[in-house]
Protein backbone atom coordinates (compact mmCIF):
# COMPACT_ATOMS: atom_id res chain seq x y z
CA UNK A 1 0.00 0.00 0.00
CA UNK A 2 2.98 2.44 0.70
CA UNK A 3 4.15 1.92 -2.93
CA UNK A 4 1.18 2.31 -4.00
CA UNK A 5 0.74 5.78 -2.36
CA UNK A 6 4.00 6.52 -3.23
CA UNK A 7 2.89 6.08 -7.03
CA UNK A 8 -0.21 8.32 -6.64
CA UNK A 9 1.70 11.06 -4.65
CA UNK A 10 4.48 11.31 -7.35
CA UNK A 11 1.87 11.52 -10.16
CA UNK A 12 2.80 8.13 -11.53
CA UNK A 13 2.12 7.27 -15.34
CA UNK A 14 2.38 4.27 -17.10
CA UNK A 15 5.44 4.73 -19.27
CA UNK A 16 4.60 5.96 -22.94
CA UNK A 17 6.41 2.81 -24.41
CA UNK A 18 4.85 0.28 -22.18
CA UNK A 19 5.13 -2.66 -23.36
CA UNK A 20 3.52 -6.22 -21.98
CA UNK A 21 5.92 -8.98 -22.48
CA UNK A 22 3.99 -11.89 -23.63
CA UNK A 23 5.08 -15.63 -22.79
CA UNK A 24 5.70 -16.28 -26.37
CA UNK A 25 8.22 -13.54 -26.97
CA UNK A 26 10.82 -14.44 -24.21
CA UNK A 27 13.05 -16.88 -25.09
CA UNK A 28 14.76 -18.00 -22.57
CA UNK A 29 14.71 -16.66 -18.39
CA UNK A 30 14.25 -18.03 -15.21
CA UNK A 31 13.12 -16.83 -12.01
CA UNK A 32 14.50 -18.12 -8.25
CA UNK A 33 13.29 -18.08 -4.88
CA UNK A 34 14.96 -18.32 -2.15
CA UNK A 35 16.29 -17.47 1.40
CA UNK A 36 19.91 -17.16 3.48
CA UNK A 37 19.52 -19.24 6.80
CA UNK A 38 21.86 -17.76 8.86
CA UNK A 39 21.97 -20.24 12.31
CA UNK A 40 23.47 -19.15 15.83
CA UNK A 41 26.52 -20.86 15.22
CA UNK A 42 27.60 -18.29 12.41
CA UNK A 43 27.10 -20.78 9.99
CA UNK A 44 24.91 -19.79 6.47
CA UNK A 45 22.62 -22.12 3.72
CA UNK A 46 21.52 -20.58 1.06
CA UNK A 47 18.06 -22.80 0.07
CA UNK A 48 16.37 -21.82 -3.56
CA UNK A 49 14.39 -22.97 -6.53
CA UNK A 50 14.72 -21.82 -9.60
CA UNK A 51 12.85 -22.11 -12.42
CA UNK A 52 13.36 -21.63 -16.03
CA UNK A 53 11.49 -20.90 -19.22
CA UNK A 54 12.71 -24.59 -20.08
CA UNK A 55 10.57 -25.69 -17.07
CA UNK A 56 7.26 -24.12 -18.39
CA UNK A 57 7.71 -25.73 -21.40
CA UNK A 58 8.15 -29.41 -19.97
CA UNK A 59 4.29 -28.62 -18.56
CA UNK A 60 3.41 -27.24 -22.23
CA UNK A 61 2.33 -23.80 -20.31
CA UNK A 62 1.88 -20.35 -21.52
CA UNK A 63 2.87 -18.49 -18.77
CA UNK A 64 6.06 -18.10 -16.99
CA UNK A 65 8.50 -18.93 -14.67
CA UNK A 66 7.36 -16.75 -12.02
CA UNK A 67 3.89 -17.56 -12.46
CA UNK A 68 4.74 -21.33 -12.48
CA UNK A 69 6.59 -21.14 -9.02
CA UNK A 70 3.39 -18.83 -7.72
CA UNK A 71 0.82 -21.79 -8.71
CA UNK A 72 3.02 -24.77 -7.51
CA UNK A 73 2.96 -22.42 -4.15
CA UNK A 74 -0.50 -21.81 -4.13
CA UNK A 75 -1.33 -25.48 -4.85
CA UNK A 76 0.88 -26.61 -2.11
CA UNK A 77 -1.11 -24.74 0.26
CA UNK A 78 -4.63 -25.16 -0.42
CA UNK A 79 -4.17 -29.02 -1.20
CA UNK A 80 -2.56 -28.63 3.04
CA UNK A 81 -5.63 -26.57 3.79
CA UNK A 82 -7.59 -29.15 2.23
CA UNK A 83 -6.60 -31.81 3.68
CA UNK A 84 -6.33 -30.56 7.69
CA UNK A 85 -9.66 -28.90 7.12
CA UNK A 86 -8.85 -28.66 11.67
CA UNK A 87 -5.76 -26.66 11.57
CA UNK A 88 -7.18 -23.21 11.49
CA UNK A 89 -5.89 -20.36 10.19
CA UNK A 90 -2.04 -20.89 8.70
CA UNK A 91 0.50 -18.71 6.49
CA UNK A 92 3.70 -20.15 4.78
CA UNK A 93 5.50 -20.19 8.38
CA UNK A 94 3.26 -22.86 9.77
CA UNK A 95 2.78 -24.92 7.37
CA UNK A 96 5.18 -27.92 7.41
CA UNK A 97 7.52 -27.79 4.62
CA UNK A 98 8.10 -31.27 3.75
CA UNK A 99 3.92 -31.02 2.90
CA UNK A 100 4.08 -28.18 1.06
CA UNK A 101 6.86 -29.07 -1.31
CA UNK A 102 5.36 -32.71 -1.71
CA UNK A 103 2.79 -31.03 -3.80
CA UNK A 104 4.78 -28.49 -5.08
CA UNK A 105 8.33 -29.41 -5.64
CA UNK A 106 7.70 -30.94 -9.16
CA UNK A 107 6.67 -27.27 -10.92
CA UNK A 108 9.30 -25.80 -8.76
CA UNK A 109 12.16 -26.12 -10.86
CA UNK A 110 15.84 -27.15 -9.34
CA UNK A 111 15.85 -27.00 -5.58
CA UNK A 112 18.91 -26.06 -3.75
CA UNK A 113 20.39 -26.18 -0.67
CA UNK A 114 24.10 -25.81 0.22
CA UNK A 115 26.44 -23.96 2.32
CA UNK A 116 26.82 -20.26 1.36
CA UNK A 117 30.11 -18.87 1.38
CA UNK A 118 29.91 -16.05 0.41
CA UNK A 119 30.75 -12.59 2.64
């Protein structure tokens, strides 16, 4: 909502060449998601999934990566809600993981997980 009123209070127009990029035109692409896990001991993970344009097209889908990942996500957690009908009200945080990506996982793309070593 902030950006949003940002937007409005800067008199925010849609650019004159605007231009929707449609499925079909992008070639090649992938989108990730992920998170650092940094644990008490100083040591860090980096755990991701990344999917590509490739990935779409194993599904024969028009949309894209992101969308993909955003489905396989959303799937995860209603087919959870679904089946503990009990648990009340969840978000991604209480929902058990290993559930969520045994729906999911397959439209996900590669999943990661490995020590980060990086700064």
């Amino acid at each position: 909502m902030k950006s949003l009123e940002n937007f409005r209070d800067n008199g925010y127009k849609v650019l004159s060449d605007y231009q929707v990029v449609r499925r079909k035109d992008v070639i090649s692409g992938c989108d990730s998601i992920g998170a650092l896990l940094v644990f008490e001991n100083g040591e860090k993970f980096i755990g991701s999934t990344i999917c590509s344009v490739e990935d779409c097209d194993k599904f024969g889908l028009l949309s894209g990566p992101t969308c993909l990942q955003v489905a396989a996500y959303m799937m995860g957690c209603i087919r959870f809600a679904m089946k503990h009908k009990n648990c009340g009200l969840n978000n991604s945080e209480t929902i058990p993981h290993k559930e969520l990506f045994k729906y999911s996982e397959k439209y996900m793309g590669k999943s990661i997980l490995r020590k980060f070593n990086f700064c």
